[in-house]
Protein backbone atom coordinates (compact mmCIF):
# COMPACT_ATOMS: atom_id res chain seq x y z
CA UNK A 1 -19.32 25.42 8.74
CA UNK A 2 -18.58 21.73 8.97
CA UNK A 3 -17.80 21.25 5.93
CA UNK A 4 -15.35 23.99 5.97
CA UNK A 5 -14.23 22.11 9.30
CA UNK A 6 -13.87 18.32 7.58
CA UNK A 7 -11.78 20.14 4.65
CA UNK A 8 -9.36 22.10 6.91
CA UNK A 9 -8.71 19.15 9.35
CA UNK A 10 -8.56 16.74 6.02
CA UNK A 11 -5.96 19.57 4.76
CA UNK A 12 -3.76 19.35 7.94
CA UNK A 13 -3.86 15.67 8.28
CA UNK A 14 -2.47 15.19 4.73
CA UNK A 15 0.25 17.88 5.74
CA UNK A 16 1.41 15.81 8.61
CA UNK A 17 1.14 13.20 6.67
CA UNK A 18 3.92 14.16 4.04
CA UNK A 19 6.48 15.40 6.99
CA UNK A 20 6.00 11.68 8.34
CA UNK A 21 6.44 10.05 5.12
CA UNK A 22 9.86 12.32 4.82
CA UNK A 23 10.59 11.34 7.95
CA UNK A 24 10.30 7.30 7.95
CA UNK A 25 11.79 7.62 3.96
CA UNK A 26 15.17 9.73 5.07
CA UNK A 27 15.12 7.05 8.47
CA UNK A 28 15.16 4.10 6.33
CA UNK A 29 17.73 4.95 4.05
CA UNK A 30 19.90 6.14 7.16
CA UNK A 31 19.49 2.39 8.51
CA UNK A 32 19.79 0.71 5.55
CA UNK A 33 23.09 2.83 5.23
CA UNK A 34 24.71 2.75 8.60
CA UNK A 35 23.77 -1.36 8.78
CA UNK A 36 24.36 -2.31 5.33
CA UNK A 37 21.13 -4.33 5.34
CA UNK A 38 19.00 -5.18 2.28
CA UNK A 39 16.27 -2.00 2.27
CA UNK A 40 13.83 -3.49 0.37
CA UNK A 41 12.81 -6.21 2.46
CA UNK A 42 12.56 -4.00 5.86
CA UNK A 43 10.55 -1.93 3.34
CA UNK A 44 8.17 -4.43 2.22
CA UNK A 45 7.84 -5.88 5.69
CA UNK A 46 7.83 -2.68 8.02
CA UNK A 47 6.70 0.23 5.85
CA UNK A 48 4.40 -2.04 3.85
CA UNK A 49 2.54 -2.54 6.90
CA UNK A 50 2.95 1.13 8.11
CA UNK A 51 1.19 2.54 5.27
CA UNK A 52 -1.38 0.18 5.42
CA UNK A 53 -2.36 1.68 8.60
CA UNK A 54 -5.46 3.75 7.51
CA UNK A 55 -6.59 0.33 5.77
CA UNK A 56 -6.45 -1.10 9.51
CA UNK A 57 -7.89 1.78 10.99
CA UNK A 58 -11.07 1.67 7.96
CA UNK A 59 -11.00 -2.56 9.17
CA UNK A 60 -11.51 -1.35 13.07
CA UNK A 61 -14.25 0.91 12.11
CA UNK A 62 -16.30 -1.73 9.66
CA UNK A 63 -15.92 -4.01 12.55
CA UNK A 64 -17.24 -2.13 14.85
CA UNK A 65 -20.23 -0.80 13.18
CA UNK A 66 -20.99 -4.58 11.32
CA UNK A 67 -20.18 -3.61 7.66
CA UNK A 68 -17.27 -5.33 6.57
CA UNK A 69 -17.74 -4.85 2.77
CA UNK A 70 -16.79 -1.10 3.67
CA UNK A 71 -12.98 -2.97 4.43
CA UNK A 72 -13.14 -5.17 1.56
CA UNK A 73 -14.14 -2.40 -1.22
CA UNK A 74 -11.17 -0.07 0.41
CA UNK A 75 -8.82 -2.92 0.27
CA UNK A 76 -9.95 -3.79 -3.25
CA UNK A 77 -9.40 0.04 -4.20
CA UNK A 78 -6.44 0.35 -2.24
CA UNK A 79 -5.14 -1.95 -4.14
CA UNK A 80 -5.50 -0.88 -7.85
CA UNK A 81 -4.97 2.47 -6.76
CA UNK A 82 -1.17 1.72 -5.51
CA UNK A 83 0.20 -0.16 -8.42
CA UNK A 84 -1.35 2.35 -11.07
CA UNK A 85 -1.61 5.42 -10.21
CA UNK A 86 0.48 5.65 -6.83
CA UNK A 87 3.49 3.66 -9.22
CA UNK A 88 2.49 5.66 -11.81
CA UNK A 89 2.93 8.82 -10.71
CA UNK A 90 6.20 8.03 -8.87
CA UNK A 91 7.65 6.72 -12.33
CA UNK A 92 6.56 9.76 -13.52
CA UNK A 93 7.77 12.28 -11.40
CA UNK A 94 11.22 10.12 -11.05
CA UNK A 95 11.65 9.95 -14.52
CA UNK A 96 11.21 6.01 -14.39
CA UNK A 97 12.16 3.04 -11.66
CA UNK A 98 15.08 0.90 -12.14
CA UNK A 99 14.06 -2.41 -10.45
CA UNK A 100 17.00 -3.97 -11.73
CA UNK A 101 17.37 -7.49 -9.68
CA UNK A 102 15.97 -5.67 -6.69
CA UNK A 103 12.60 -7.81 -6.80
CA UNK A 104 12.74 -11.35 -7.81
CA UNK A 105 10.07 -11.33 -11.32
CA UNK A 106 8.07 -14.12 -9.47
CA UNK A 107 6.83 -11.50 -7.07
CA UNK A 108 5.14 -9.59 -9.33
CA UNK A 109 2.47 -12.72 -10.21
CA UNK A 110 2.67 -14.23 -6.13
CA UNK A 111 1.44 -10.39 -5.48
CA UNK A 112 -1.00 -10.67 -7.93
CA UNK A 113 -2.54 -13.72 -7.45
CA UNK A 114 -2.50 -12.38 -3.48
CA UNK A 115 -4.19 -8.90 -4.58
CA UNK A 116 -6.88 -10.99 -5.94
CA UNK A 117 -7.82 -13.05 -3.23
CA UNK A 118 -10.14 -11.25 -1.09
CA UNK A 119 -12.44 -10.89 -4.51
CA UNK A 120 -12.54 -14.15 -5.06
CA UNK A 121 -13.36 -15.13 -1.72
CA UNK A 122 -15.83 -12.89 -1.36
CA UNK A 123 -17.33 -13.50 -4.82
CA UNK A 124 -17.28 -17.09 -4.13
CA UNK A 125 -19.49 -16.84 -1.13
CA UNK A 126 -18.06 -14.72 1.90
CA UNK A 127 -15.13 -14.82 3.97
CA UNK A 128 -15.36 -16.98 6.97
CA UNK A 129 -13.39 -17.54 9.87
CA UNK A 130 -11.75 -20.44 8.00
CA UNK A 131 -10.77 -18.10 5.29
CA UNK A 132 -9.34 -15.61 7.39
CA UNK A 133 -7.05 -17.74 9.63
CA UNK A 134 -5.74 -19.42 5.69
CA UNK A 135 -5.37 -15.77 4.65
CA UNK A 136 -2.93 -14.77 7.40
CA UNK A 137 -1.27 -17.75 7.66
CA UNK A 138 -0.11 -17.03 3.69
CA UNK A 139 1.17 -14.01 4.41
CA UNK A 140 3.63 -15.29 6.41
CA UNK A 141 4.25 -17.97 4.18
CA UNK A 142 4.54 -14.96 1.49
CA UNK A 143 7.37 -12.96 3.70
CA UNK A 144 9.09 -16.35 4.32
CA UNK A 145 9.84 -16.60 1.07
CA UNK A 146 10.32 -12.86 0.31
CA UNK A 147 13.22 -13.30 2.99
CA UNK A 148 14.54 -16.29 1.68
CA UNK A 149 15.11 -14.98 -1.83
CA UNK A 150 16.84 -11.84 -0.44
CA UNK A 151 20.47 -12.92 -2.10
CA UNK A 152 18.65 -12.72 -5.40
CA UNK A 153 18.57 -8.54 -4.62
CA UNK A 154 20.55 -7.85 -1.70
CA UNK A 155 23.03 -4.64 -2.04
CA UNK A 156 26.81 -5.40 -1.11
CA UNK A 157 27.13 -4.58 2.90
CA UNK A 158 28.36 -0.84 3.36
CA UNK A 159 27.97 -0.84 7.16
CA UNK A 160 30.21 1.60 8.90
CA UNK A 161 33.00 0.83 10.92
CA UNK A 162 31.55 -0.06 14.91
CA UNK A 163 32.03 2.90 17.07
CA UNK A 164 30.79 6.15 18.29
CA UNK A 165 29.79 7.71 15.03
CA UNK A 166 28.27 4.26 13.83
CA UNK A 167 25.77 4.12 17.06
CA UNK A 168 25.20 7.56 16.94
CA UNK A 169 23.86 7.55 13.47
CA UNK A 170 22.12 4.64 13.67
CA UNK A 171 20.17 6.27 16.91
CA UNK A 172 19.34 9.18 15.42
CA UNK A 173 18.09 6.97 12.64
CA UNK A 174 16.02 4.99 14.82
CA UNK A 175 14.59 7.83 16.62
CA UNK A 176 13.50 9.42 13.15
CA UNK A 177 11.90 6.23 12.14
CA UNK A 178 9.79 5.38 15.40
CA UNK A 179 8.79 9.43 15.31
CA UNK A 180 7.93 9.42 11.66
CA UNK A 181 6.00 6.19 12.43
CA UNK A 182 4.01 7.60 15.17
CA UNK A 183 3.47 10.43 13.34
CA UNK A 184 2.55 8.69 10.03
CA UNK A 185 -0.04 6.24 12.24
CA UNK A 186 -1.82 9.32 13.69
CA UNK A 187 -2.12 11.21 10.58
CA UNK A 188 -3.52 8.23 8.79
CA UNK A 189 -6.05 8.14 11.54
CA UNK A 190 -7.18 11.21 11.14
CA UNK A 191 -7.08 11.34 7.04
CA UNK A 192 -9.47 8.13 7.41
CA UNK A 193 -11.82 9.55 10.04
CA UNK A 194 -12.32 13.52 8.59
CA UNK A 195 -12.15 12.07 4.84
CA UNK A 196 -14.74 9.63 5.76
CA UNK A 197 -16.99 12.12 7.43
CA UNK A 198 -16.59 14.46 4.83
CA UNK A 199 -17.93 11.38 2.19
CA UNK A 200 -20.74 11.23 4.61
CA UNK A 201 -21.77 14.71 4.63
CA UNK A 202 -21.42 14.58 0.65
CA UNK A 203 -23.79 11.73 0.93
CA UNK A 204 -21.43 9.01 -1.01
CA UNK A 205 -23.00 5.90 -2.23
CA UNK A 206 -21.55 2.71 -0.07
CA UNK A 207 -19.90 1.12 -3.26
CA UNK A 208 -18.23 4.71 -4.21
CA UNK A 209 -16.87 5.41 -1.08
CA UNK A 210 -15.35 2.75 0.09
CA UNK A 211 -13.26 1.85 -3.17
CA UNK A 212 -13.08 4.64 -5.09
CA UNK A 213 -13.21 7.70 -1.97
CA UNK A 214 -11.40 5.87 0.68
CA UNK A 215 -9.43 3.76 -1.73
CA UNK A 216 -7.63 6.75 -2.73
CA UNK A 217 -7.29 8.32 0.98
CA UNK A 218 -5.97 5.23 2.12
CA UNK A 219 -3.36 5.18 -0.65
CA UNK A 220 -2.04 9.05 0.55
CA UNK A 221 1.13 6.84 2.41
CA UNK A 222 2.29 5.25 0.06
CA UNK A 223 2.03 8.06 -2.29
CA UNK A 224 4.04 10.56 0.06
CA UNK A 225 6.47 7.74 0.62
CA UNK A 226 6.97 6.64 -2.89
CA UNK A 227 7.07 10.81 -3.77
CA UNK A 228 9.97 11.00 -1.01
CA UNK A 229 11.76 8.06 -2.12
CA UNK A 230 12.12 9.73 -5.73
CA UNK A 231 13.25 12.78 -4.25
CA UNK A 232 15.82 11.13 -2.33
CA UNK A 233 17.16 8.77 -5.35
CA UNK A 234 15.47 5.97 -3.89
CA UNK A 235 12.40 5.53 -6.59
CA UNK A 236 12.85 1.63 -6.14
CA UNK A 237 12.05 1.54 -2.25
CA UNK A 238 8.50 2.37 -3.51
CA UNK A 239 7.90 -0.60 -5.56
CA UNK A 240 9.00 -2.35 -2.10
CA UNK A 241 6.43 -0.40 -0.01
CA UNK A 242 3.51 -0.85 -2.78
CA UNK A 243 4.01 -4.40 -2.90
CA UNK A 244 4.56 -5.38 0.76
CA UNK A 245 1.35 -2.94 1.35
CA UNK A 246 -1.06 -4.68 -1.47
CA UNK A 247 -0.14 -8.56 0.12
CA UNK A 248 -0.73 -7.09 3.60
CA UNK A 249 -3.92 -5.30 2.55
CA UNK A 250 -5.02 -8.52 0.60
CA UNK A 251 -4.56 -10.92 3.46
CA UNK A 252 -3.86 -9.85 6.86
CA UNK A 253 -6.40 -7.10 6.68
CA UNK A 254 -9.45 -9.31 5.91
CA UNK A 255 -8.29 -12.29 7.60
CA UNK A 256 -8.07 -9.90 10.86
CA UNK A 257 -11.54 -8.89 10.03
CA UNK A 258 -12.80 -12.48 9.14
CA UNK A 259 -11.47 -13.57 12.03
CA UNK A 260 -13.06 -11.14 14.46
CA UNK A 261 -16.47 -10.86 12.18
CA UNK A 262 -19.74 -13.06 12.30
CA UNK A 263 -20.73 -11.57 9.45
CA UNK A 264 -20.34 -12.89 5.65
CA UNK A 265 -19.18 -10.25 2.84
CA UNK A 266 -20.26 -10.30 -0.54
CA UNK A 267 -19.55 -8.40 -3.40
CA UNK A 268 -21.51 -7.57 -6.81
CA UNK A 269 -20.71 -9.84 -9.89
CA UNK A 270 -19.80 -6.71 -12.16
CA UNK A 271 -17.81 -5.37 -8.92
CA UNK A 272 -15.43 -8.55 -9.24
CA UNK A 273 -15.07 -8.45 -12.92
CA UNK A 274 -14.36 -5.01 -12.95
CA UNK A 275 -11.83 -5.15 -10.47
CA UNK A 276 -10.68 -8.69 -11.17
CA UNK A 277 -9.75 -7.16 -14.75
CA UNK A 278 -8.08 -3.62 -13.88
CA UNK A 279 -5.89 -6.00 -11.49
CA UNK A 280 -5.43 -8.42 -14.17
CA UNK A 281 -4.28 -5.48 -16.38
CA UNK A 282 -2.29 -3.59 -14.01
CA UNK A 283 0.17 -6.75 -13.61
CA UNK A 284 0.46 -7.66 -16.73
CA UNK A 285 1.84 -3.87 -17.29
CA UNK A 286 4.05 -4.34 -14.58
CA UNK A 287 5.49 -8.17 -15.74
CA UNK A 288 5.92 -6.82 -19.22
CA UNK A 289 7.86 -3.46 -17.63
CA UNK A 290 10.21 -5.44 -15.74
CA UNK A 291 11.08 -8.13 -18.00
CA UNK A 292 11.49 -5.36 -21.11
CA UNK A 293 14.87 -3.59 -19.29
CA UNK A 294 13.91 -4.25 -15.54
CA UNK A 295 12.39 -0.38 -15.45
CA UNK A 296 9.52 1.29 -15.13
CA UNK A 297 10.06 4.45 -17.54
CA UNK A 298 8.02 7.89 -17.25
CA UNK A 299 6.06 7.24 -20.22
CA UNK A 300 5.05 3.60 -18.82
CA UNK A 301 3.93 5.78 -15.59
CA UNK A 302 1.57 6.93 -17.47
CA UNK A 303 0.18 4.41 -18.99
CA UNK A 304 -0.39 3.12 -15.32
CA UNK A 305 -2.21 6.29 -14.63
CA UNK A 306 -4.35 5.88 -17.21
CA UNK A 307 -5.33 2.63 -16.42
CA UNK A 308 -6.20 3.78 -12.76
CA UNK A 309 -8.53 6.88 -14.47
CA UNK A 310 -10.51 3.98 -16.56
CA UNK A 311 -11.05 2.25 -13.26
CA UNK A 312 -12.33 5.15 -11.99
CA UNK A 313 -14.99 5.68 -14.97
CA UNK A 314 -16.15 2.06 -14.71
CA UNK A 315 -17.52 2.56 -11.11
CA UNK A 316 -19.78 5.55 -12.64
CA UNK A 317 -20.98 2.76 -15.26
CA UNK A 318 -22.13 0.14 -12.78
């Protein structure tokens, strides 16, 4: 009966889930519309962190119960899991992302050599307290100089005219987005706290749960976002959210947790290569897709995909 119960709730969760992602999605283009502004920075800064809310919520909970490599393996999936197969599978289903001179080509390596820090860290003997105020202190080093490179990719302003139409959109816009917000915090909440009971009552192993099970349930936001943005025309905005999400999940996650922990993490050698390669991997894809015609086609989707599936087969191996 309760696993019929963990399944249902799990079920509805993911539902809500997809009507928030709509809703924040359709919000920030409305914003980024009425205003004019540049939507890929307030989606690598706000929705980045957004979607990294179950991420949080799996931090809070290996906090509180004093096993913080639970965090670190779901960041470390997280991770790998949203610039394969979440990027993937939005290139594929939008017949390819034009990134263009939306993202500066330097981002792609700064993001990578972020996405590999809490490995190394770990690897190279825990993170302390130390490590964790240095880790969130380079994040917003990192969005300083996201900002600051914003004429490289801003969009021409196409604010409309001030007056009653222009507040009244931009309120309705607002209202969606703090709703869809909401919404997409609680449903996160409750994908992370059914999914990871139902892992428990399937008896997961530690190292299997926490990167590859909760890896991908963590991941569900910026899937449903980067789906939405497709279907709206928008296919770029993902590569915005999936990047702002993998430098917040990298530092300000396990500095948070550093921070707050007495505890030391440490991971397994072949853990570090494995993932230290797939990551490796994953970017190089991505450097050699946006320097080759600034796109991500359908076929290079896949390829991502595939790389994400051979992750997944290396964690039965170890």
């Amino acid at each position: 009966m309760m696993l019929y119960f963990y399944i249902f709730t799990f079920l509805l969760s993911f539902i809500s889930l997809g009507v928030a992602s709509g809703l924040v999605a359709n919000a920030f283009v409305g914003v980024t519309r009425v205003l004019g502004i540049n939507e890929y920075i307030i989606t690598f800064i706000l929705v980045g962190a957004a979607t990294s809310l179950p991420e949080i919520f799996v931090s809070v909970a290996s906090f509180i119960t004093n096993s913080p490599a639970v965090s670190v393996g779901n960041v470390i999936g997280a991770n790998l899991a949203n610039i394969t197969l979440v990027l993937g599978i939005v290139a594929f289903l939008a017949g390819g992302i034009d990134i263009g001179n939306k993202i500066p080509k330097k981002i792609f390596w700064v993001s990578f050599v972020l996405a590999l820090l809490p490995s190394v860290l770990v690897f190279g003997g825990g993170i302390n307290r130390l490590d964790g105020v240095v880790l969130c202190l380079i994040f917003l080093a990192y969005v300083y100089v996201f900002v600051s490179e914003a004429e490289l990719f801003e969009k021409p302003a196409r604010h409309l005219p001030y007056g009653v139409h222009f507040f009244s959109d931009l309120f309705s816009n607002v209202k969606n987005l703090i709703i869809g917000l909401a919404l997409l915090s609680f449903s996160a909440l409750f994908i992370v706290f059914f999914g990871s009971s139902f892992a428990d009552y399937l008896s997961l192993n530690t190292l299997f749960f926490s990167t590859i099970f909760l890896g991908l349930v963590t991941t569900l936001p910026e899937l449903l976002f980067g789906i939405r943005s497709a279907i709206l025309n928008h296919p770029a905005l993902a590569m915005g959210n999936i990047l702002g999400s993998v430098v917040f999940n990298s530092t300000v996650i396990p500095g948070v947790l550093s921070i707050l922990s007495t505890a030391q993490t440490t991971i397994s050698n072949s853990t570090f290569l494995i993932n230290s390669f797939f990551t490796f991997i994953a970017f190089f894809f991505l450097s050699i897709f946006s320097y080759s015609g600034s796109k991500i086609s359908r076929n290079e989707g896949l390829l991502l995909i595939l790389l994400y599936v051979l992750f997944f087969i290396s964690y039965f191996m170890l």
